[in-house]
N, C-alpha and C. Protein backbone atom coordinates (compact mmCIF):
# COMPACT_ATOMS: atom_id res chain seq x y z
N UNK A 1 67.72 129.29 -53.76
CA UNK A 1 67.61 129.16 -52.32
C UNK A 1 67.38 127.69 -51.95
N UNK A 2 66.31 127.07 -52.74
CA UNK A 2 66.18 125.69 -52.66
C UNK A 2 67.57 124.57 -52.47
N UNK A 3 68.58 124.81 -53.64
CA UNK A 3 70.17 124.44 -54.11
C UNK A 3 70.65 124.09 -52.30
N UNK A 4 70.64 125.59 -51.37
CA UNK A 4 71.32 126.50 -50.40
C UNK A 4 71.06 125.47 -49.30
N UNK A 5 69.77 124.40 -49.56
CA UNK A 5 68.58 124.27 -48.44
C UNK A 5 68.81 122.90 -48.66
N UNK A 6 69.30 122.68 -49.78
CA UNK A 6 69.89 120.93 -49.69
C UNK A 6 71.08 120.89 -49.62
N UNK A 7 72.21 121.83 -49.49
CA UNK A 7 73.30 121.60 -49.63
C UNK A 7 73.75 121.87 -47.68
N UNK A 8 72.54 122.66 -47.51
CA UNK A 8 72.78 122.45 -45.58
C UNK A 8 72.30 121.02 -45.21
N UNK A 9 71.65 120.33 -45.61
CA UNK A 9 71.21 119.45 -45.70
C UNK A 9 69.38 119.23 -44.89
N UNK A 10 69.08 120.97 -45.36
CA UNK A 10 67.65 121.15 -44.50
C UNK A 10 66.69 121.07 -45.66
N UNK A 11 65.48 120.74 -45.11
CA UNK A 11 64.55 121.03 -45.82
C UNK A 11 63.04 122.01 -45.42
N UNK A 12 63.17 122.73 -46.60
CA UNK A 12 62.72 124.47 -47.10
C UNK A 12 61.37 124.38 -47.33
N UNK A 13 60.06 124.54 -47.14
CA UNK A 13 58.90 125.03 -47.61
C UNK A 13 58.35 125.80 -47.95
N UNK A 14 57.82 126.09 -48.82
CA UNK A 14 57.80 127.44 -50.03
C UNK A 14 58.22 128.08 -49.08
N UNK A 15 57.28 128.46 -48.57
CA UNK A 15 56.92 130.13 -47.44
C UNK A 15 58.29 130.24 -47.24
N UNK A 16 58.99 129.45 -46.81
CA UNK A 16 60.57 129.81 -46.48
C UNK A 16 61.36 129.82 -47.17
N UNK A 17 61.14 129.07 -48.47
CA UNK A 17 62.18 129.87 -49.33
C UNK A 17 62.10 131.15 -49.89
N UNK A 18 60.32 131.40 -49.82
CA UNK A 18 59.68 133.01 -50.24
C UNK A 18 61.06 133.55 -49.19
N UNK A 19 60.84 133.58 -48.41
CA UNK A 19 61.44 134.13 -46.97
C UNK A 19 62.70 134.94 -46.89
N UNK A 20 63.11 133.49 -46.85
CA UNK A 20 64.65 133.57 -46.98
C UNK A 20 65.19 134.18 -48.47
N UNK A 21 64.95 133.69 -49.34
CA UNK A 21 65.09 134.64 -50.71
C UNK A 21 65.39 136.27 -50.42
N UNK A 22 64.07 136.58 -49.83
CA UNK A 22 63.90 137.84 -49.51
C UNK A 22 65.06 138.24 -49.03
N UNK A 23 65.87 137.65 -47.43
CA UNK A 23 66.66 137.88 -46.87
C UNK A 23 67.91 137.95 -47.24
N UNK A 24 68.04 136.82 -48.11
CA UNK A 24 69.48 136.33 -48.72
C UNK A 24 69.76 138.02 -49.43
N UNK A 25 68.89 138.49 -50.45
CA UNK A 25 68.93 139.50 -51.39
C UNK A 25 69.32 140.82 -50.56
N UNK A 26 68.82 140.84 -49.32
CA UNK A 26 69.02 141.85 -48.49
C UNK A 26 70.56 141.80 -48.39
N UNK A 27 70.50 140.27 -47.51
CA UNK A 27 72.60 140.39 -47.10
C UNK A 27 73.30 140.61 -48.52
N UNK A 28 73.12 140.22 -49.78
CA UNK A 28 73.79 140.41 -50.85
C UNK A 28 74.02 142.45 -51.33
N UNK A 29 72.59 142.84 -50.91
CA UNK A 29 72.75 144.42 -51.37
C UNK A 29 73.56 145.20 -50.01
N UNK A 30 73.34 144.18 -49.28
CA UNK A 30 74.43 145.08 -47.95
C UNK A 30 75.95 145.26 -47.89
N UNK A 31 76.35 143.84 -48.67
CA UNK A 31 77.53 143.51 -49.02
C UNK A 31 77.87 144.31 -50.24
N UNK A 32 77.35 144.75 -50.98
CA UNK A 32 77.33 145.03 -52.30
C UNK A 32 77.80 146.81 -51.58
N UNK A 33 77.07 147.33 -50.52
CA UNK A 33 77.37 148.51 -50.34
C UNK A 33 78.74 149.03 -49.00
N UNK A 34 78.90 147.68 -49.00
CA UNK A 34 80.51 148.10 -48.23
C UNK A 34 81.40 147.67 -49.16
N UNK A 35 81.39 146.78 -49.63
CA UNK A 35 81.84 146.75 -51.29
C UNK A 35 82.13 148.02 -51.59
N UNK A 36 81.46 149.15 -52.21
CA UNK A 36 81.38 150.04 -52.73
C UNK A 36 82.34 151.45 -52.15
N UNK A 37 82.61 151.06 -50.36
CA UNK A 37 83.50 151.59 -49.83
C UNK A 37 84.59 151.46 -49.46
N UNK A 38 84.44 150.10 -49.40
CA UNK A 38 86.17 149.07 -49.61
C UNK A 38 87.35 149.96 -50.22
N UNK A 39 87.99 150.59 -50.22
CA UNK A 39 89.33 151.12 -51.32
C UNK A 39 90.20 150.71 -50.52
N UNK A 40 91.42 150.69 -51.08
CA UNK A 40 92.56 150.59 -50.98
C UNK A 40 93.28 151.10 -49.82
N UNK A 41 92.51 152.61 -49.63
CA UNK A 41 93.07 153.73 -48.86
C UNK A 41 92.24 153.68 -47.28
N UNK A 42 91.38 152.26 -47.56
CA UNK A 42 90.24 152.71 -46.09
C UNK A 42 90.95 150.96 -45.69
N UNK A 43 91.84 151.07 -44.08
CA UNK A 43 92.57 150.38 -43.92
C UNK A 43 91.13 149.28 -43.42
N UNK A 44 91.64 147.67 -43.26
CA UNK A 44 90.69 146.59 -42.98
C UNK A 44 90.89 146.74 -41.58
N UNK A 45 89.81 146.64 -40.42
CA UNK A 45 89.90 146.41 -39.47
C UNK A 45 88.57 145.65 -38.93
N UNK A 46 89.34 144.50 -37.33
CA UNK A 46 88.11 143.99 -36.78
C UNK A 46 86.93 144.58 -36.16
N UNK A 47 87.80 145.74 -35.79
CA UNK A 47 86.85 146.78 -34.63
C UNK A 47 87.30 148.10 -35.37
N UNK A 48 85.94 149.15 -34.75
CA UNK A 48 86.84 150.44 -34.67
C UNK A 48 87.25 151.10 -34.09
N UNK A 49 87.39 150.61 -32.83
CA UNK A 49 88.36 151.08 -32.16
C UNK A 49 89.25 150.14 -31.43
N UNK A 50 90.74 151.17 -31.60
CA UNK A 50 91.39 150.02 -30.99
C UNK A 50 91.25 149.43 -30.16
N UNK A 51 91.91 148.42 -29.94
CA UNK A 51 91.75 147.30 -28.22
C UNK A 51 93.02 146.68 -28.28
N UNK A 52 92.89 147.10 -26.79
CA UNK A 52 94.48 146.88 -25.82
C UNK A 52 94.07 145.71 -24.59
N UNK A 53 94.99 145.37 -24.06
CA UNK A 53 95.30 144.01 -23.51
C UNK A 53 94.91 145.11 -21.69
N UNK A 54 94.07 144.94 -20.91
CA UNK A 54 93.30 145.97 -20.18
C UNK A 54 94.33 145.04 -18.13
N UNK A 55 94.90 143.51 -19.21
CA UNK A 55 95.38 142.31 -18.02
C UNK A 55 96.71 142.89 -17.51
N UNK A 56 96.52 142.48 -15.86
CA UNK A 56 97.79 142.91 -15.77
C UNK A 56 99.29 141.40 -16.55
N UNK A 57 100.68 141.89 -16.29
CA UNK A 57 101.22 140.82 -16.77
C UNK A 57 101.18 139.73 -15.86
N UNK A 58 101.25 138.45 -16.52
CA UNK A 58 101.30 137.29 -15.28
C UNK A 58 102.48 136.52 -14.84
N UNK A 59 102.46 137.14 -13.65
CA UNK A 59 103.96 136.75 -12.60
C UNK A 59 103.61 135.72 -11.37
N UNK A 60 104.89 135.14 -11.70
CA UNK A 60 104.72 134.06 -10.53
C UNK A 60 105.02 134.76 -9.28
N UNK A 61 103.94 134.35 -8.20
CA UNK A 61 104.24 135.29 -6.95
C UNK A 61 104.11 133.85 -6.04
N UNK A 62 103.90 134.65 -4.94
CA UNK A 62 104.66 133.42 -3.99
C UNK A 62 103.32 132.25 -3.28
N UNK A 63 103.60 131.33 -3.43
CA UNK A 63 102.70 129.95 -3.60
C UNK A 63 102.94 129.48 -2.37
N UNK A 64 101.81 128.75 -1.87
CA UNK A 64 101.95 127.79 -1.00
C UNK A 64 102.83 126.32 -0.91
N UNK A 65 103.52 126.24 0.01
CA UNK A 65 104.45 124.90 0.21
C UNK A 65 103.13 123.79 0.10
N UNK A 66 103.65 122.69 0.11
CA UNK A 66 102.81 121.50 0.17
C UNK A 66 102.05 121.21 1.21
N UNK A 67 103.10 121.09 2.65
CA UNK A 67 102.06 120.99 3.52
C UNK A 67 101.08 122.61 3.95
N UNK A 68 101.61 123.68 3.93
CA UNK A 68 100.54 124.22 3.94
C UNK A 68 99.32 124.17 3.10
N UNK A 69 99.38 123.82 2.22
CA UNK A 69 98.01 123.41 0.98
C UNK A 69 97.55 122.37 1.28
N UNK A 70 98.18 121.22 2.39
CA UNK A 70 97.15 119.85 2.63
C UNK A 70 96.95 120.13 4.35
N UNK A 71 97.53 120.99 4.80
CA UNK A 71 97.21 120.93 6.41
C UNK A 71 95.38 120.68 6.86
N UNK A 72 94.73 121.91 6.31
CA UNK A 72 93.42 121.26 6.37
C UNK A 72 92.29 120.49 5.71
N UNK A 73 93.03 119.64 4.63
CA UNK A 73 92.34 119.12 4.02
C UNK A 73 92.20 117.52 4.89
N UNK A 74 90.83 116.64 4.40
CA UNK A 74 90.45 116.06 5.46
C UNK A 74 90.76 114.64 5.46
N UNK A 75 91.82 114.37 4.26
CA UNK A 75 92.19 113.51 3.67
C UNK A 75 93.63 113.83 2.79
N UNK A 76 94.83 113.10 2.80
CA UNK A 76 95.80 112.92 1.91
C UNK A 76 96.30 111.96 1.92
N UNK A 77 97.08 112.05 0.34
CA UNK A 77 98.24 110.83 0.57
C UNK A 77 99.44 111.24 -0.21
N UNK A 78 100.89 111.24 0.43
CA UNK A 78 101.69 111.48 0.27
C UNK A 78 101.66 113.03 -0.02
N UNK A 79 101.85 113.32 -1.55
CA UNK A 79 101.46 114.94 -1.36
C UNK A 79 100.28 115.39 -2.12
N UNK A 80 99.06 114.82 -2.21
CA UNK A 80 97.93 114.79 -3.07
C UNK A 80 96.70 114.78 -1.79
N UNK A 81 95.62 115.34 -2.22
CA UNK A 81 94.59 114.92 -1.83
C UNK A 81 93.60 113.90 -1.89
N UNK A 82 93.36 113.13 -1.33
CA UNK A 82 92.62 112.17 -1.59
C UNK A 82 91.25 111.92 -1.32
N UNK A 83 90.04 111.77 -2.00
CA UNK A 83 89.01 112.32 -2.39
C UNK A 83 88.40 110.38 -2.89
N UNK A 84 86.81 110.85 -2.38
CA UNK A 84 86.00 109.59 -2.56
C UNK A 84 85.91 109.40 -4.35
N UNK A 85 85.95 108.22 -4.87
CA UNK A 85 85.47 108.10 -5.89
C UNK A 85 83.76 108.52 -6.21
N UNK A 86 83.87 109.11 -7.43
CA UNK A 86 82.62 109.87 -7.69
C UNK A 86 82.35 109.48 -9.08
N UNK A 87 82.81 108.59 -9.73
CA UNK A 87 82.22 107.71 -11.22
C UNK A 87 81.57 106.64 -10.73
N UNK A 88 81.84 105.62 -9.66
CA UNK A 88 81.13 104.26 -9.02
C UNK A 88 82.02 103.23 -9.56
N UNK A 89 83.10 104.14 -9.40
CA UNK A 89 84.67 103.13 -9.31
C UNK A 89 84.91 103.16 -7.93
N UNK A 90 85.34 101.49 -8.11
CA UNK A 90 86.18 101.72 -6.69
C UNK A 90 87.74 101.59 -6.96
N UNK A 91 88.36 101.95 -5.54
CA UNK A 91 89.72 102.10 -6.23
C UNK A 91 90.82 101.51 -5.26
């Protein structure tokens, strides 16, 4: 565990490697028992149940022209909005 604790590049005090030891041994016998059910015949999956796409599809529908998208804005130029500098640039 110590090896585990320099190779994260942390450092471990007993009590925590008591600790963690403990823990590590746990995730190892847990693994050890899906291991044991793993076959060939039991297919791999992320989930168990399936999952489907719930979105509708994405279609271009109908958009605003230019000047309607700058009519009330309180500032433009040409076909952009134009907006105060906000870094403490000037421009």
């Amino acid at each position: 565990m110590r090896h585990l604790g320099v190779l994260a590049r942390i450092q471990l005090s007993d009590d925590e490697v008591t600790e963690l030891t403990g823990q590590l041994d746990a995730i190892v016998d847990n693994i050890a028992k899906v291991s044991e059910v793993a076959t060939p015949e039991v297919v791999a999956t992320s989930h168990p149940i399936a999952l489907h796409n719930v979105f509708r599809d994405d279609v271009p529908g109908q958009t605003l022209t230019i000047e309607q998208t700058l009519q009330n804005a309180p500032d433009s130029d040409d076909d952009r909005f134009r907006v105060t500098a906000i870094l403490g640039e000037e421009q």
